[in-house]
N, C-alpha and C. Protein backbone atom coordinates (compact mmCIF):
# COMPACT_ATOMS: atom_id res chain seq x y z
N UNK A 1 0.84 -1.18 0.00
CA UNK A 1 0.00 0.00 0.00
C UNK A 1 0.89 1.25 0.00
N UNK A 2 0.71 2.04 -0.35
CA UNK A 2 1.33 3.08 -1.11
C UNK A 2 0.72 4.49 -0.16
N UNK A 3 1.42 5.43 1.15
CA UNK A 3 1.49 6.06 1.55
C UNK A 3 1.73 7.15 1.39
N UNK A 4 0.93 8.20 1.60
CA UNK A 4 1.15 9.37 0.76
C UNK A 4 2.29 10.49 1.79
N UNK A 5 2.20 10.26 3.12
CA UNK A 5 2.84 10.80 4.03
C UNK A 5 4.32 10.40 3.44
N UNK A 6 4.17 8.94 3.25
CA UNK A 6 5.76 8.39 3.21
C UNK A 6 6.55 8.88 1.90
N UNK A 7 5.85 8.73 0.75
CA UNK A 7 5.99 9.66 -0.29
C UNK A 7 6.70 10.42 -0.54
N UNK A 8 5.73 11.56 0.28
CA UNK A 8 6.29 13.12 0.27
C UNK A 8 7.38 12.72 1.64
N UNK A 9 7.59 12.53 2.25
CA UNK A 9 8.44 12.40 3.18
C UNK A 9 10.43 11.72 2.57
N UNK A 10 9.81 10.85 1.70
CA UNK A 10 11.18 10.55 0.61
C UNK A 10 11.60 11.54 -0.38
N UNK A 11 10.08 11.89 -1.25
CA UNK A 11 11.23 12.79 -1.56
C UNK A 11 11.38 14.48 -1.70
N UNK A 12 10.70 15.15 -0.56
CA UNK A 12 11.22 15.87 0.38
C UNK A 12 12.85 15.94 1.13
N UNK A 13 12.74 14.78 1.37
CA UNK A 13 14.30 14.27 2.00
C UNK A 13 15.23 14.09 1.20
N UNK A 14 14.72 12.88 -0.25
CA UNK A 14 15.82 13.23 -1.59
C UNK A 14 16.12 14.20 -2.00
N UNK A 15 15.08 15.42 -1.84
CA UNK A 15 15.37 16.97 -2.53
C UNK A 15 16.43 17.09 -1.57
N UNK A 16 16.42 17.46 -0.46
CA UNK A 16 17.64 18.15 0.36
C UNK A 16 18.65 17.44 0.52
N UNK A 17 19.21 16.12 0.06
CA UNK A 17 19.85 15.85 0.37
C UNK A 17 20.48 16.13 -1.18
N UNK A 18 19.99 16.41 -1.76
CA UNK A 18 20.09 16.58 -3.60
C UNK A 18 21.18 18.02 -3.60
N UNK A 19 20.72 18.87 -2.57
CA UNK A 19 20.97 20.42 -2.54
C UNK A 19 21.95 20.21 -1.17
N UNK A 20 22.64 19.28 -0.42
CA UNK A 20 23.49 19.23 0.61
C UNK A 20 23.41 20.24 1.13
N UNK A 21 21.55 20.39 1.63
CA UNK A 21 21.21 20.84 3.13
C UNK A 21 20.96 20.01 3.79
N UNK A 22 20.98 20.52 4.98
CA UNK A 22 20.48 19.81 6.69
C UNK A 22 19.12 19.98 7.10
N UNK A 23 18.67 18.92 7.76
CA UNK A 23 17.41 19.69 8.51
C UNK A 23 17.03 20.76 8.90
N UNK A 24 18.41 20.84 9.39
CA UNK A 24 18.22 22.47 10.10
C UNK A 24 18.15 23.72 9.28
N UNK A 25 18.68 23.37 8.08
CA UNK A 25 18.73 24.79 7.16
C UNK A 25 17.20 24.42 6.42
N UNK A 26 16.70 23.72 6.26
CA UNK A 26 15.27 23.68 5.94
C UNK A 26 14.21 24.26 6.79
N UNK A 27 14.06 23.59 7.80
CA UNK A 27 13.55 23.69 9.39
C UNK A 27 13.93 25.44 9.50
N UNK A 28 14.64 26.06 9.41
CA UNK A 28 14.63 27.61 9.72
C UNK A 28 14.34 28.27 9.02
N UNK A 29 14.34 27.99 7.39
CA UNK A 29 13.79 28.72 6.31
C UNK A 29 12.29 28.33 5.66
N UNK A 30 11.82 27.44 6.51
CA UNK A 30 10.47 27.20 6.02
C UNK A 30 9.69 27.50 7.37
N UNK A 31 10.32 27.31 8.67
CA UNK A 31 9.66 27.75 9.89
C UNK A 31 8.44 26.67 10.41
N UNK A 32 9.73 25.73 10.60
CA UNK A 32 8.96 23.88 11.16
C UNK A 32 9.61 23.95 12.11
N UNK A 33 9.55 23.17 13.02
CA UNK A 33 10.53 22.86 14.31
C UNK A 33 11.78 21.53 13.23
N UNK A 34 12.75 21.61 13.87
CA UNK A 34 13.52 20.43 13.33
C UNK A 34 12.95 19.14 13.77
N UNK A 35 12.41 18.49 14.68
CA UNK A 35 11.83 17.37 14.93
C UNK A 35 10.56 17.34 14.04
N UNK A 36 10.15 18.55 13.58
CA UNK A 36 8.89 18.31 13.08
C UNK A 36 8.91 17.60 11.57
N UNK A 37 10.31 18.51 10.94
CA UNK A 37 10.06 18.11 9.69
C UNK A 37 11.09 16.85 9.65
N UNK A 38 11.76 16.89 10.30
CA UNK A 38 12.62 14.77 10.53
C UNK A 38 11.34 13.85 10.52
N UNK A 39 10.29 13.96 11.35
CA UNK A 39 9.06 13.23 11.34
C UNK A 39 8.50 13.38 9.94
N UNK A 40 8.40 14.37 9.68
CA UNK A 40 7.87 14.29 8.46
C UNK A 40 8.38 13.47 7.04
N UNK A 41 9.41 13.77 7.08
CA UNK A 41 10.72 13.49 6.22
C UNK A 41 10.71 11.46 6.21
N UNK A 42 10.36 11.19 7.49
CA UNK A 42 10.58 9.96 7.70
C UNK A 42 8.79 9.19 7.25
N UNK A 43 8.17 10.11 7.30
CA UNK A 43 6.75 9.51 6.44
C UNK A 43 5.92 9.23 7.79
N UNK A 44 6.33 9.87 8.95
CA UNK A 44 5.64 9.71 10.53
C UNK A 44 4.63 10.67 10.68
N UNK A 45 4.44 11.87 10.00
CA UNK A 45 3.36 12.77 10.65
C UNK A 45 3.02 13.56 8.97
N UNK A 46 1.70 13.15 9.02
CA UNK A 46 0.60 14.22 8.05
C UNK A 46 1.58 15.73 7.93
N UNK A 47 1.65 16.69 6.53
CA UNK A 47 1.84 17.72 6.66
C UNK A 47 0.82 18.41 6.26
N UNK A 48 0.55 19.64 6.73
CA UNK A 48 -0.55 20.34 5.80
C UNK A 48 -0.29 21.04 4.50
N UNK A 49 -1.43 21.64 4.00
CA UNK A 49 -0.97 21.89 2.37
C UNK A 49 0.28 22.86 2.84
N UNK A 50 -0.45 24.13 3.91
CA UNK A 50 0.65 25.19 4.27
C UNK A 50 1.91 25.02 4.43
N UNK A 51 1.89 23.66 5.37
CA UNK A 51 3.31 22.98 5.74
C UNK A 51 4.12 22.96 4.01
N UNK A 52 3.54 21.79 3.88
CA UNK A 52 3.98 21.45 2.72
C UNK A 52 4.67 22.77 1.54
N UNK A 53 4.24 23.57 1.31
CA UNK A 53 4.20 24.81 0.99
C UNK A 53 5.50 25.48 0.77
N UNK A 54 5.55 25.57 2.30
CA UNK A 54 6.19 26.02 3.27
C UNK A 54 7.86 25.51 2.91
N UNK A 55 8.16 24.59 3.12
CA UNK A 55 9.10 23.05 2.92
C UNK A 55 9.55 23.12 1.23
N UNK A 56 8.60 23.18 0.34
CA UNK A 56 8.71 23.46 -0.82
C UNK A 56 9.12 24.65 -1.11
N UNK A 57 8.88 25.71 -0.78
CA UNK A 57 9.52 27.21 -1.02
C UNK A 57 10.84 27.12 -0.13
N UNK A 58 11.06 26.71 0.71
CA UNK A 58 12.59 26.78 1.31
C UNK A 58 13.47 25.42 1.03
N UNK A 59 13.17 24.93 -0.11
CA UNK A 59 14.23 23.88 -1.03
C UNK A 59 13.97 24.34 -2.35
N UNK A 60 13.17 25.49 -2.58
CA UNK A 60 13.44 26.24 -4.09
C UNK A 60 12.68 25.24 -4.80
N UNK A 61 11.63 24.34 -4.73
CA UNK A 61 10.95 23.27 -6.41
C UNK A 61 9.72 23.84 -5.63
N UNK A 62 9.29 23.56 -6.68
CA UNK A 62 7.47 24.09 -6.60
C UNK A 62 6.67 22.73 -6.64
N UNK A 63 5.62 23.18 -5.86
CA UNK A 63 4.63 21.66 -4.95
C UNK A 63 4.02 21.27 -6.35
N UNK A 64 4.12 21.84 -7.48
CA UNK A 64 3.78 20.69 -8.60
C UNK A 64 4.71 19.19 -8.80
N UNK A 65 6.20 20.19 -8.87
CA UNK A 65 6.91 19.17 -9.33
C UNK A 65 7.18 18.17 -8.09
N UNK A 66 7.14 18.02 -6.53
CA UNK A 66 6.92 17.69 -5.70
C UNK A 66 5.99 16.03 -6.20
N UNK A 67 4.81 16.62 -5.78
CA UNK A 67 3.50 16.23 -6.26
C UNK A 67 3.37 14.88 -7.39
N UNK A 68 4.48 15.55 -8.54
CA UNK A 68 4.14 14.78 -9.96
C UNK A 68 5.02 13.75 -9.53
N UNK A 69 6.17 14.15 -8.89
CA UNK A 69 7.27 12.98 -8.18
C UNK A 69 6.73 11.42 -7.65
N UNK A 70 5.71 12.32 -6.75
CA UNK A 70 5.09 11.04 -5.44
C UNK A 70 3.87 10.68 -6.28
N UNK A 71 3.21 11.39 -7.67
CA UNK A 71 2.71 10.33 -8.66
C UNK A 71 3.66 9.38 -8.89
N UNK A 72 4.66 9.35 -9.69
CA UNK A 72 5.16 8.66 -10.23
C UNK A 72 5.38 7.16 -9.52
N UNK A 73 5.79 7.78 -8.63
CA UNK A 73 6.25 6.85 -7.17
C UNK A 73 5.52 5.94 -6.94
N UNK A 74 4.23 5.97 -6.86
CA UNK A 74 2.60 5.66 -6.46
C UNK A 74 2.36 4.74 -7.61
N UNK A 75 2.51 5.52 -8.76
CA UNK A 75 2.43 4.53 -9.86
C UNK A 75 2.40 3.26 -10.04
N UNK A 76 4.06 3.67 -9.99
CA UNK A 76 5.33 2.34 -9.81
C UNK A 76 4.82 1.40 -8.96
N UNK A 77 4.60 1.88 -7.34
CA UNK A 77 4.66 1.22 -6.46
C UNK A 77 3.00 0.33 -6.59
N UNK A 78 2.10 0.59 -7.46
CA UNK A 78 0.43 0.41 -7.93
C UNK A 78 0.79 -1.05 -9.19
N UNK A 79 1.75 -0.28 -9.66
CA UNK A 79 1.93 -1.68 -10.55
C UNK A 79 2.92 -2.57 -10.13
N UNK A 80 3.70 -2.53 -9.69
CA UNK A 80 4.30 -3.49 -9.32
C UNK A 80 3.66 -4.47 -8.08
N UNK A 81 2.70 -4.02 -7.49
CA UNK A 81 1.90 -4.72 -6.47
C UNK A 81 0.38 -4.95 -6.88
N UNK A 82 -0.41 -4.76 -8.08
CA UNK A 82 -1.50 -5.21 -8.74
C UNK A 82 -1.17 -6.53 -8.85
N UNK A 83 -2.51 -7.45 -8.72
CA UNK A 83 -2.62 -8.33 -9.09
C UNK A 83 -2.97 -8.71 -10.32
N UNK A 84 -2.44 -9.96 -10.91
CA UNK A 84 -2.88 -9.99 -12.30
C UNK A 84 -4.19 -10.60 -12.44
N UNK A 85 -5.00 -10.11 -13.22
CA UNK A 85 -6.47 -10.36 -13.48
C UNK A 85 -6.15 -11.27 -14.56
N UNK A 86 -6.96 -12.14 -14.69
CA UNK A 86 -7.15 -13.65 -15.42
C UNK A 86 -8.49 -13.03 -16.11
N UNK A 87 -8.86 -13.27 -17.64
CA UNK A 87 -10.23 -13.06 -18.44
C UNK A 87 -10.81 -14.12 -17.91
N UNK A 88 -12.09 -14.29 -17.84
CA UNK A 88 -12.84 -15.30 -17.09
C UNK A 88 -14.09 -15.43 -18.48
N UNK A 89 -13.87 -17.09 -18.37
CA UNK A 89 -15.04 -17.31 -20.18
C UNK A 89 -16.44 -17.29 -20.07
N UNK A 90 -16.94 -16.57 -20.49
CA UNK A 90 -18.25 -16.42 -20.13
C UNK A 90 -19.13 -17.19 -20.29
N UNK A 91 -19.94 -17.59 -19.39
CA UNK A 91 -21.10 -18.97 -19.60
C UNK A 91 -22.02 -18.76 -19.85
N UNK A 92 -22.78 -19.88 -20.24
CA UNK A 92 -24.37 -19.71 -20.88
C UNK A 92 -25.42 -19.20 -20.37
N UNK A 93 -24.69 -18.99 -18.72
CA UNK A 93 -26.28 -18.77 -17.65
C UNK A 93 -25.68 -16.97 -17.74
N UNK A 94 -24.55 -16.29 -18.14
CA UNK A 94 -24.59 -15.21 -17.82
C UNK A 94 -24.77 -14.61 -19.31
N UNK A 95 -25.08 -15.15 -19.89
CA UNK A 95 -25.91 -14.52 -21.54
C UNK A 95 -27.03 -14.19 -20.75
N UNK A 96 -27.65 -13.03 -21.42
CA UNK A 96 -29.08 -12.54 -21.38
C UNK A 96 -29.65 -12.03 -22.44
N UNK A 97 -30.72 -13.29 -23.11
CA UNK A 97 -31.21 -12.90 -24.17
C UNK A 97 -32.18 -11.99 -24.61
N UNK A 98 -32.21 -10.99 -25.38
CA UNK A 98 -32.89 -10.13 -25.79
C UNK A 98 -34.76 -10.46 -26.24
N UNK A 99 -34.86 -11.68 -26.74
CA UNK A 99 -35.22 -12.66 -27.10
C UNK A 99 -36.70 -13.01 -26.23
């Protein structure tokens, strides 16, 4: 199952670690507590849109490209864990004749 907290929490965390910041230089320029956004980061606590926002303007990408990321992610993670559906042959009792 495919978590949307955990998601944004990866790659939130891939962004900054992308840009060799720290928590802490995030956490002061977006105005989170540092425990708050480590929780977050780790896929432990809901953010709000504001949060989110927030986090996104002080790592410089915009909550689209964010967003289209943890599609992708979701995707991936949707197909590779679908089950495969089998066609099933249809029988005589589930005809319904017009007739």
């Amino acid at each position: 199952m495919v978590l949307l907290r955990e998601e944004l929490g990866d790659v939130l965390r891939h962004a900054r670690r992308e840009q060799g910041r720290t928590l802490r230089d995030i956490s002061a320029e977006a105005a989170v507590s540092l425990g708050y956004l480590s929780e977050i980061e780790r896929g432990e606590k809901e953010a709000s849109s504001e949060l989110v926002a927030s986090i996104c303007h002080a790592l410089g990408l915009p909550m689209s490209v964010v967003f289209t990321e943890i599609a992708h992610r979701a995707g991936r993670a949707e197909r590779a864990s679908a089950p495969v559906a089998l066609p099933l042959a249809a029988r005589d009792e589930d005809v319904v004749s017009a007739a």
